[in-house]
Protein backbone atom coordinates (compact mmCIF):
# COMPACT_ATOMS: atom_id res chain seq x y z
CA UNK A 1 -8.92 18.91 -9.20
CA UNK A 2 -6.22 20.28 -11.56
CA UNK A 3 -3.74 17.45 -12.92
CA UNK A 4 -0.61 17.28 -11.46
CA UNK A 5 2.50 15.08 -11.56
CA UNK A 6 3.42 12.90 -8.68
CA UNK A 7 7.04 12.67 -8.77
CA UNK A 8 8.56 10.08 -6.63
CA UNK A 9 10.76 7.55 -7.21
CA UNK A 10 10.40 3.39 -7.12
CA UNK A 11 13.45 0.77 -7.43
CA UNK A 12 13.21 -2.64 -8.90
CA UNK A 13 14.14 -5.42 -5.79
CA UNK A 14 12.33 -6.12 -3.20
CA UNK A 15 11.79 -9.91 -1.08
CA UNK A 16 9.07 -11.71 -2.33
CA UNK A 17 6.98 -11.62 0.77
CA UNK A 18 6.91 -6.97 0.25
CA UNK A 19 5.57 -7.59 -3.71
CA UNK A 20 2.45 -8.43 -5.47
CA UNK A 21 0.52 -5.24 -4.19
CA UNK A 22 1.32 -5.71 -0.65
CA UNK A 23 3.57 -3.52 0.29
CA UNK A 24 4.19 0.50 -0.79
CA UNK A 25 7.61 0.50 -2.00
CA UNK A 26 9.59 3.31 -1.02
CA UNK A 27 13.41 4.34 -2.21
CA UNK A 28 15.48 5.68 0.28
CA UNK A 29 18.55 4.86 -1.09
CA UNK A 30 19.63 4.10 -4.87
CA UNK A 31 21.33 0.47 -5.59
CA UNK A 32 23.72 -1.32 -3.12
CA UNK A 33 26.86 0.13 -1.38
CA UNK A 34 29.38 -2.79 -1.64
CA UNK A 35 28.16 -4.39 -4.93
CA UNK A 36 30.86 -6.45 -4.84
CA UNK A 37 29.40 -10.34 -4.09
CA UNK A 38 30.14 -12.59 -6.44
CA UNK A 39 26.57 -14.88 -6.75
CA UNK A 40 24.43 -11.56 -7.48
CA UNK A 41 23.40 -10.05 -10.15
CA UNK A 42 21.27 -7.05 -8.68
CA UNK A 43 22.45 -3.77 -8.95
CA UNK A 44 25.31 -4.53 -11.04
CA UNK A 45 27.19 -1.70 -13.12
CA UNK A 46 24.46 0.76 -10.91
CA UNK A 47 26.39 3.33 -8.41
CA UNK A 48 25.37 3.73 -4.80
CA UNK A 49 23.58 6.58 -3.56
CA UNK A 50 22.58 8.03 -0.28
CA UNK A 51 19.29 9.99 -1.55
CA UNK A 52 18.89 13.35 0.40
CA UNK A 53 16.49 13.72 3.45
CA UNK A 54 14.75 16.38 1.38
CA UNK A 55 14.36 14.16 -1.53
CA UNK A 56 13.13 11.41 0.05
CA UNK A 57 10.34 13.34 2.15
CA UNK A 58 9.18 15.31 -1.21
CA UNK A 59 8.79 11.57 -2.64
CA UNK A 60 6.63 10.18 0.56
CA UNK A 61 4.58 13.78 -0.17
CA UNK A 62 3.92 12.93 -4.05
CA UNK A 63 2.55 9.63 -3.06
CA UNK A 64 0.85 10.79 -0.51
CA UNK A 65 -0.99 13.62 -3.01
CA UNK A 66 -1.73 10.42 -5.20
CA UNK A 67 -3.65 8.91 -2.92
CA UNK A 68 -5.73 12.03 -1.50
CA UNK A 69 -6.68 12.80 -5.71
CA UNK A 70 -7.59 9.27 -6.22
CA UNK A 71 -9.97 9.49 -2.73
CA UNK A 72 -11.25 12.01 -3.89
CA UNK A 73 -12.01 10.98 -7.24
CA UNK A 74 -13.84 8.20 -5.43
CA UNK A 75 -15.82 10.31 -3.35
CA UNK A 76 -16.78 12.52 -6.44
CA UNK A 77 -18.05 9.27 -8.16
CA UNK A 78 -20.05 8.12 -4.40
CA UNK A 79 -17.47 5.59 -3.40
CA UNK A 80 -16.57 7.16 -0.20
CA UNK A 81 -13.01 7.36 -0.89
CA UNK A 82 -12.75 3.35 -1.90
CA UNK A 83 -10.58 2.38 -4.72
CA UNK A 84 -12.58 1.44 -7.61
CA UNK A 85 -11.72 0.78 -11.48
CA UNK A 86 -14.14 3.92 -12.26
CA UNK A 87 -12.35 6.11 -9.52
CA UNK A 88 -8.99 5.02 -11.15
CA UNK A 89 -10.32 5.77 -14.61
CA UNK A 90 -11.61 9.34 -13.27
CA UNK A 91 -7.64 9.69 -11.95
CA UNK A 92 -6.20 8.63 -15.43
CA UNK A 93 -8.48 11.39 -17.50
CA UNK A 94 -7.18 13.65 -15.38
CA UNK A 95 -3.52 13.20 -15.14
CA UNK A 96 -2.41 10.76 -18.21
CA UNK A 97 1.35 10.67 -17.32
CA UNK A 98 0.39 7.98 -14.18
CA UNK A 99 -0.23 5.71 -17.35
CA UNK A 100 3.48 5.89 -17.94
CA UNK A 101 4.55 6.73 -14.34
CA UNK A 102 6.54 3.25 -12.89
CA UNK A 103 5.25 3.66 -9.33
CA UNK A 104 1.60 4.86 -10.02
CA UNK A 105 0.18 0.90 -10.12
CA UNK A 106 1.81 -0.41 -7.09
CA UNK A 107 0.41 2.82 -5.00
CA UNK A 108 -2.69 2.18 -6.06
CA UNK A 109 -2.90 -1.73 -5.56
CA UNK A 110 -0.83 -0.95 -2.52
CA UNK A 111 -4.04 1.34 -1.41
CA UNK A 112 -6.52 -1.00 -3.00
CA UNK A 113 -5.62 -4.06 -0.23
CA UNK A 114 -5.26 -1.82 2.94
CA UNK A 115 -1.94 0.14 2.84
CA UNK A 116 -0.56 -1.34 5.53
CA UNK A 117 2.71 -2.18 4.82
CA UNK A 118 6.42 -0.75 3.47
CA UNK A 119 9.43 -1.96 1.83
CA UNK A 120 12.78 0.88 1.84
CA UNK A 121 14.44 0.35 -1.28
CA UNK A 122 17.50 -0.33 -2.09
CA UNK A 123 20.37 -3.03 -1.09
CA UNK A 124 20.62 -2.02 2.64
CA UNK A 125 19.32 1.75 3.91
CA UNK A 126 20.43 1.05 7.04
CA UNK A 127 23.79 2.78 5.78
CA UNK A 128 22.01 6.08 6.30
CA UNK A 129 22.97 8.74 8.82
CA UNK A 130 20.51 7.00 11.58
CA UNK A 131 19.20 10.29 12.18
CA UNK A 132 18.20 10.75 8.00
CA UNK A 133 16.76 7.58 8.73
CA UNK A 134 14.72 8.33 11.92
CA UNK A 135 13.47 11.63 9.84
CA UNK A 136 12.11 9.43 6.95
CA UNK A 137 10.67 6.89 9.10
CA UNK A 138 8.80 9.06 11.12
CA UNK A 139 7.69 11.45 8.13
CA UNK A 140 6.15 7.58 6.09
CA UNK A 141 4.54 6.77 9.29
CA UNK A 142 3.14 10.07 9.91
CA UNK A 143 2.41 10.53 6.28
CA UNK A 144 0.61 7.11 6.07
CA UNK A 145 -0.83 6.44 9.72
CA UNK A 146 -2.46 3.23 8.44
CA UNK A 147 1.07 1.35 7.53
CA UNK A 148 1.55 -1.37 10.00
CA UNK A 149 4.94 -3.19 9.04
CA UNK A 150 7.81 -1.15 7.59
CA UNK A 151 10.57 -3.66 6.41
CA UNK A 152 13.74 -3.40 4.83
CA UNK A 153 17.22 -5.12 3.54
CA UNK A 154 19.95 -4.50 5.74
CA UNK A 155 24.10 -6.17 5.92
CA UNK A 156 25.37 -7.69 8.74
CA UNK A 157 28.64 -5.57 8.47
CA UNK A 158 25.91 -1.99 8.69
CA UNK A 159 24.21 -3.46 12.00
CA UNK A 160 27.67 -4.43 13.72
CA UNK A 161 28.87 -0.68 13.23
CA UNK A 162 25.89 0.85 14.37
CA UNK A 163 25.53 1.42 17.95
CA UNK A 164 22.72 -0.53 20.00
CA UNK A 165 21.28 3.05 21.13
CA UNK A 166 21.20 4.06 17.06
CA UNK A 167 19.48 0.76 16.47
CA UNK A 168 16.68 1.33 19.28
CA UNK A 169 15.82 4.47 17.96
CA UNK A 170 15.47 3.06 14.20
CA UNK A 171 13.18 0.72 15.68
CA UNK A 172 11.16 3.07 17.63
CA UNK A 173 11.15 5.37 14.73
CA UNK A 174 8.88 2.53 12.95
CA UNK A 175 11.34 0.11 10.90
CA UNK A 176 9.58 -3.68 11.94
CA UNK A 177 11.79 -5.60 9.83
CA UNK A 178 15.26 -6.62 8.57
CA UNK A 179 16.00 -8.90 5.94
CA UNK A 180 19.50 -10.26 5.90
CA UNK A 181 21.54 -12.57 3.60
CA UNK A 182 23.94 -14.90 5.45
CA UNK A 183 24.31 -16.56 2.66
CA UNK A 184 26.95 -18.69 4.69
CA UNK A 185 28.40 -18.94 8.01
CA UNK A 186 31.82 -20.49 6.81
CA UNK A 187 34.45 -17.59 6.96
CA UNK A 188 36.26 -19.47 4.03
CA UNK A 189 33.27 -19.51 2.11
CA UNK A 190 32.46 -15.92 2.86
CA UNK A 191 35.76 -14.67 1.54
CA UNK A 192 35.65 -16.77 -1.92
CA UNK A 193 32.74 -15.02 -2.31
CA UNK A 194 33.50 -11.72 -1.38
CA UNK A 195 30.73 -11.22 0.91
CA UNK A 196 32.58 -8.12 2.83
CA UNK A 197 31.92 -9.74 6.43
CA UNK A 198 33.22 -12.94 8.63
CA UNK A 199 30.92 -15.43 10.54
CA UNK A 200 31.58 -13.36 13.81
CA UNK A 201 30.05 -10.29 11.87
CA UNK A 202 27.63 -11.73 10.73
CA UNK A 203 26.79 -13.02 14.22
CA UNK A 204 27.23 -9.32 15.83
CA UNK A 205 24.94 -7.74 13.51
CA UNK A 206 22.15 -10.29 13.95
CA UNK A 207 22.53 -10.58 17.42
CA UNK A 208 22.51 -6.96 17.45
CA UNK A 209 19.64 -6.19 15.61
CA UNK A 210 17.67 -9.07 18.35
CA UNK A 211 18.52 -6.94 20.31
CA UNK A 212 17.27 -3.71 19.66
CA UNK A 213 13.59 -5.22 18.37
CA UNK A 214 13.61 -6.31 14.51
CA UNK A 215 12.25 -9.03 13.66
CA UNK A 216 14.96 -10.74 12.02
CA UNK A 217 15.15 -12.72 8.79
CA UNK A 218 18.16 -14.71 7.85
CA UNK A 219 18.88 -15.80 4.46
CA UNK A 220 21.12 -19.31 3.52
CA UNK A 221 21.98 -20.08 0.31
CA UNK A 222 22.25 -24.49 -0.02
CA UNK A 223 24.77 -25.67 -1.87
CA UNK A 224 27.13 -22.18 -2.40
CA UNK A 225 29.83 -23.91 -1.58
CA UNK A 226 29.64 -26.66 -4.22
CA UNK A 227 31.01 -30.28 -3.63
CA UNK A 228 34.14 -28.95 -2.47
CA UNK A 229 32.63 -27.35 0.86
CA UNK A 230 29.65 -28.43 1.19
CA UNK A 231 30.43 -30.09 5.05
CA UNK A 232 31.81 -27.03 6.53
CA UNK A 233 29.23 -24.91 4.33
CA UNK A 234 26.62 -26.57 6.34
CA UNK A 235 27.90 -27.37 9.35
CA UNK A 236 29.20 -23.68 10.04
CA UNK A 237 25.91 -21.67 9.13
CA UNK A 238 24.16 -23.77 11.19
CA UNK A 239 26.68 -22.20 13.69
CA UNK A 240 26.20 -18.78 12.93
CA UNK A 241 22.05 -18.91 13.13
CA UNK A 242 22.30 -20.49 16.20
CA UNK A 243 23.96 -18.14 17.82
CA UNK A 244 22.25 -15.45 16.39
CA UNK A 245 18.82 -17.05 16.71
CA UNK A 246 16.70 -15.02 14.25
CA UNK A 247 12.74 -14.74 13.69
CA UNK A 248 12.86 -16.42 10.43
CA UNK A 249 15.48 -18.84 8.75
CA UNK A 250 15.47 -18.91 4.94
CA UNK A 251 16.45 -20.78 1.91
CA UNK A 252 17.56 -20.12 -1.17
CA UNK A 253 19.26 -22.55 -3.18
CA UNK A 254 22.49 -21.64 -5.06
CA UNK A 255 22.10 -21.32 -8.67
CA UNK A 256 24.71 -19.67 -10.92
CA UNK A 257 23.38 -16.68 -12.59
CA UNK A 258 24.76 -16.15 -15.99
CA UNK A 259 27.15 -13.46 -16.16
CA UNK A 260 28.22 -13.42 -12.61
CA UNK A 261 31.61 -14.31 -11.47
CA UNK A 262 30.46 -18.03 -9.25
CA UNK A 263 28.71 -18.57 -12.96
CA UNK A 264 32.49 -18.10 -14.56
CA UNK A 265 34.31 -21.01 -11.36
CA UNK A 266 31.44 -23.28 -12.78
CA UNK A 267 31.71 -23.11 -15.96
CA UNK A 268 35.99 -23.55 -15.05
CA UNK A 269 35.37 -26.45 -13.18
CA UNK A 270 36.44 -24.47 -10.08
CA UNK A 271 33.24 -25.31 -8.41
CA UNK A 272 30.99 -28.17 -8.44
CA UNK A 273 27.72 -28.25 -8.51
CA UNK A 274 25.73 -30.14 -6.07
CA UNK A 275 23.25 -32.95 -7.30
CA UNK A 276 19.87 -33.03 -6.22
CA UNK A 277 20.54 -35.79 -3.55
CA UNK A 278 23.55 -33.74 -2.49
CA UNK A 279 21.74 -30.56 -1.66
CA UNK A 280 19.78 -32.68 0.44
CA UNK A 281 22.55 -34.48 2.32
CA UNK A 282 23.84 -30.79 2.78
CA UNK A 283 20.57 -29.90 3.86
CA UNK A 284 20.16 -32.51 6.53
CA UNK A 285 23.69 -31.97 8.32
CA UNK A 286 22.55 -27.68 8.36
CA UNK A 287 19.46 -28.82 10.14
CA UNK A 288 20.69 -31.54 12.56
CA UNK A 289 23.42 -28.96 13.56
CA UNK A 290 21.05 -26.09 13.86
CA UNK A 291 19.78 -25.11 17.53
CA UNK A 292 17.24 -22.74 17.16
CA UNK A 293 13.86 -21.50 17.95
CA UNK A 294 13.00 -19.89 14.95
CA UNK A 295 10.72 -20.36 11.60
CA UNK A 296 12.72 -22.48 9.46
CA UNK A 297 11.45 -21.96 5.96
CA UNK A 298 11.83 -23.28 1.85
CA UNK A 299 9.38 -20.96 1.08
CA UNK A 300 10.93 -20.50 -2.53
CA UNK A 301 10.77 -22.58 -5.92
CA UNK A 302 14.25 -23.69 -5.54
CA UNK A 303 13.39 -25.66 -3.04
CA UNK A 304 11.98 -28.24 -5.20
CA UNK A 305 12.77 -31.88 -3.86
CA UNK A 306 9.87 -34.18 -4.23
CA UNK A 307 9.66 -37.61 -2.30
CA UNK A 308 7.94 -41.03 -3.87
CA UNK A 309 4.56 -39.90 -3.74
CA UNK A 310 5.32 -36.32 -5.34
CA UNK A 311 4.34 -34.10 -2.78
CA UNK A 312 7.36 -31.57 -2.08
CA UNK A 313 9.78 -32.88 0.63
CA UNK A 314 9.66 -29.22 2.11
CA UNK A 315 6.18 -27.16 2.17
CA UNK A 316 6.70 -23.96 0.59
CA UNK A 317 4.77 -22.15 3.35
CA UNK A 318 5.72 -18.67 4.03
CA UNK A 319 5.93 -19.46 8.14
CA UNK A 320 7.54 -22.61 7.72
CA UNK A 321 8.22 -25.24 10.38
CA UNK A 322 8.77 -24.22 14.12
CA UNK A 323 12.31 -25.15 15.90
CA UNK A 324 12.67 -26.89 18.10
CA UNK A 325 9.41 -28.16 17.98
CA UNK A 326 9.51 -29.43 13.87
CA UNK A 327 12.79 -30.32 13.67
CA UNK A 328 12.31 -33.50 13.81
CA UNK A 329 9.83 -33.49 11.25
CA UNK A 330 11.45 -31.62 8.62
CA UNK A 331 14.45 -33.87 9.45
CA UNK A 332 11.61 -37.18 8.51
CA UNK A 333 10.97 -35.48 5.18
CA UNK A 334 14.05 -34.95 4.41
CA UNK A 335 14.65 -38.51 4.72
CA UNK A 336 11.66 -39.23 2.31
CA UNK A 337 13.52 -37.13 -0.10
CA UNK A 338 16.53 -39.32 0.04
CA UNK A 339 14.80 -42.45 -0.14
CA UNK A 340 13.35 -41.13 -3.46
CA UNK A 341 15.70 -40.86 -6.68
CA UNK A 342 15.58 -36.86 -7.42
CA UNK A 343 15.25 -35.46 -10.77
CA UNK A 344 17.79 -32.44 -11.41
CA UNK A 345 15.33 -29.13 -12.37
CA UNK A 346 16.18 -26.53 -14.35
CA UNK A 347 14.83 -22.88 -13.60
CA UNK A 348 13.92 -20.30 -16.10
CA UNK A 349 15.28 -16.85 -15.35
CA UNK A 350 16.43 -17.49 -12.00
């Protein structure tokens, strides 16, 4: 085998439950076209852009010739095309620029546990002409037969513009997946943070995406709207899922990133933080008002309330708790919580 460069491209975000080595990263789009909320720091000062069809195929084509030399550097060595530290070693000798290249180790773990899963990079690549998109779909899943799952980020606002028949065919095309931050349902709430959609687009685009066949996750952030809103903060997201209804319900717990705007109102007094026993009164009103029958889920470190006996109050559990059927019990817990004097925690690089 002569040595060769693999040129393809890989972005930085992904959701927690597409990283490690399970899922093959793949960039259709660069960064995040609206940019403009003011919680988040990803993407920032990085422009938007729609990467061309072309482009994005000859990427899927360089990772693909990755994997065929590293097969058959396995074979070579009697491995029958497995991925082994000598086969990977063999690779490296042969073409030293993977030891710099940023996309070379996450191929290969990506191959090493199955290859059966995708993430499309960046912010939401649902913005793409829907027919660039069906063409890149189709060319991954024909490129890499053994991928099961193809996820990706997508905004409310995107889904409620596209049309149902669009969506259908994105979802027949081989895109499983669409992770979406809510954030909030309160329109107030939504503006003050300059999410770029209202609760009744954020409702069209989920219930739209139901629709055609994702499986939806939906993404709440506790205690957003500080002191000041925390009731109708609560009270209308709880709205907004139920209607829409999704696969998965999320949370992520506000915290104010350095350098971001909601950082700045914090730091002005213009918003207050929640307490630890706050977050959890906030919590309880979201879930007695929610009416759903999807996973309900604090499958993230910020989710750190601990009850007398110093268990968490909320399992971090990527499939959460069932609704209807759990509500009650994560309701019970969250009572244990309040019964328990919380300690405030503070989180590292958050």
């Amino acid at each position: 085998m002569m040595s060769r460069d693999y040129p393809f491209e890989t972005g930085v975000y992904r959701p927690p439950s597409e990283g490690g080595s399970a899922s093959l990263l793949v960039r259709f789009t660069r960064n995040c076209p609206w940019n403009h909320c003011t919680f988040c720091t990803m993407y920032k000062g990085k422009k938007f852009n729609l990467r061309p069809l072309a482009e994005i195929k000859a990427d899927i084509n360089a990772m693909a010739n990755l994997v065929v030399d590293l097969q058959a550097e396995s074979k070579a060595l009697g491995h029958g095309g497995q991925v082994t530290r000598n086969a990977i070693l063999a690779l490296l000798e042969k073409a030293p620029d993977l030891n710099r290249h940023p996309g070379a180790d996450m191929l290969i773990q990506w191959m090493a546990v199955g290859g059966k899963t995708a993430f499309i990079q960046d912010g939401n690549s649902m913005i793409m002409p829907p027919q660039d998109l069906i063409a890149a779909l189709t060319h991954l899943r024909q490129t890499f037969p053994s991928i099961e799952r193809i996820t990706t980020y997508a905004r409310a606002r995107t889904l409620a513009q596209r049309s149902l028949e669009d969506l259908k065919a994105i979802r027949a095309a081989g895109l499983n997946r669409l992770h979406l931050g809510l954030e909030t349902g309160d329109d107030a709430l939504l503006k003050q943070i300059k999410k770029g959609v209202t609760a009744d687009g954020h409702i069209e685009g989920g219930k739209k995406a139901m629709e055609a066949g994702f499986q939806v996750s939906e993404y709440w952030m506790p205690g957003l709207g500080g002191k000041e809103m925390t009731d109708q903060h609560a009270e209308n997201t709880a709205r907004v899922l139920s209607e829409v209804n999704p696969h998965y319900i999320r949370s992520r717990p506000f915290r104010p990133a350095p350098g971001t705007p909601m950082a700045d109102q914090v730091n002005q007094g213009q918003i207050t933080l929640l307490d630890p026993r706050e977050q959890l009164l906030e919590l309880r009103r979201m879930v007695q008002n929610l009416e759903v029958s999807s996973k309900v889920c604090f499958d993230h470190m910020g989710n750190y309330w601990r009850t007398a006996s110093g268990d968490l109050v909320l399992h971090h559990e990527y499939e959460g708790y069932q609704f209807p059927d759990e509500k009650q019990a994560v309701l019970d817990r969250i009572e244990l919580g309040l019964a328990y004097k919380q300690e405030p925690v503070r989180f590292l690089n958050f």
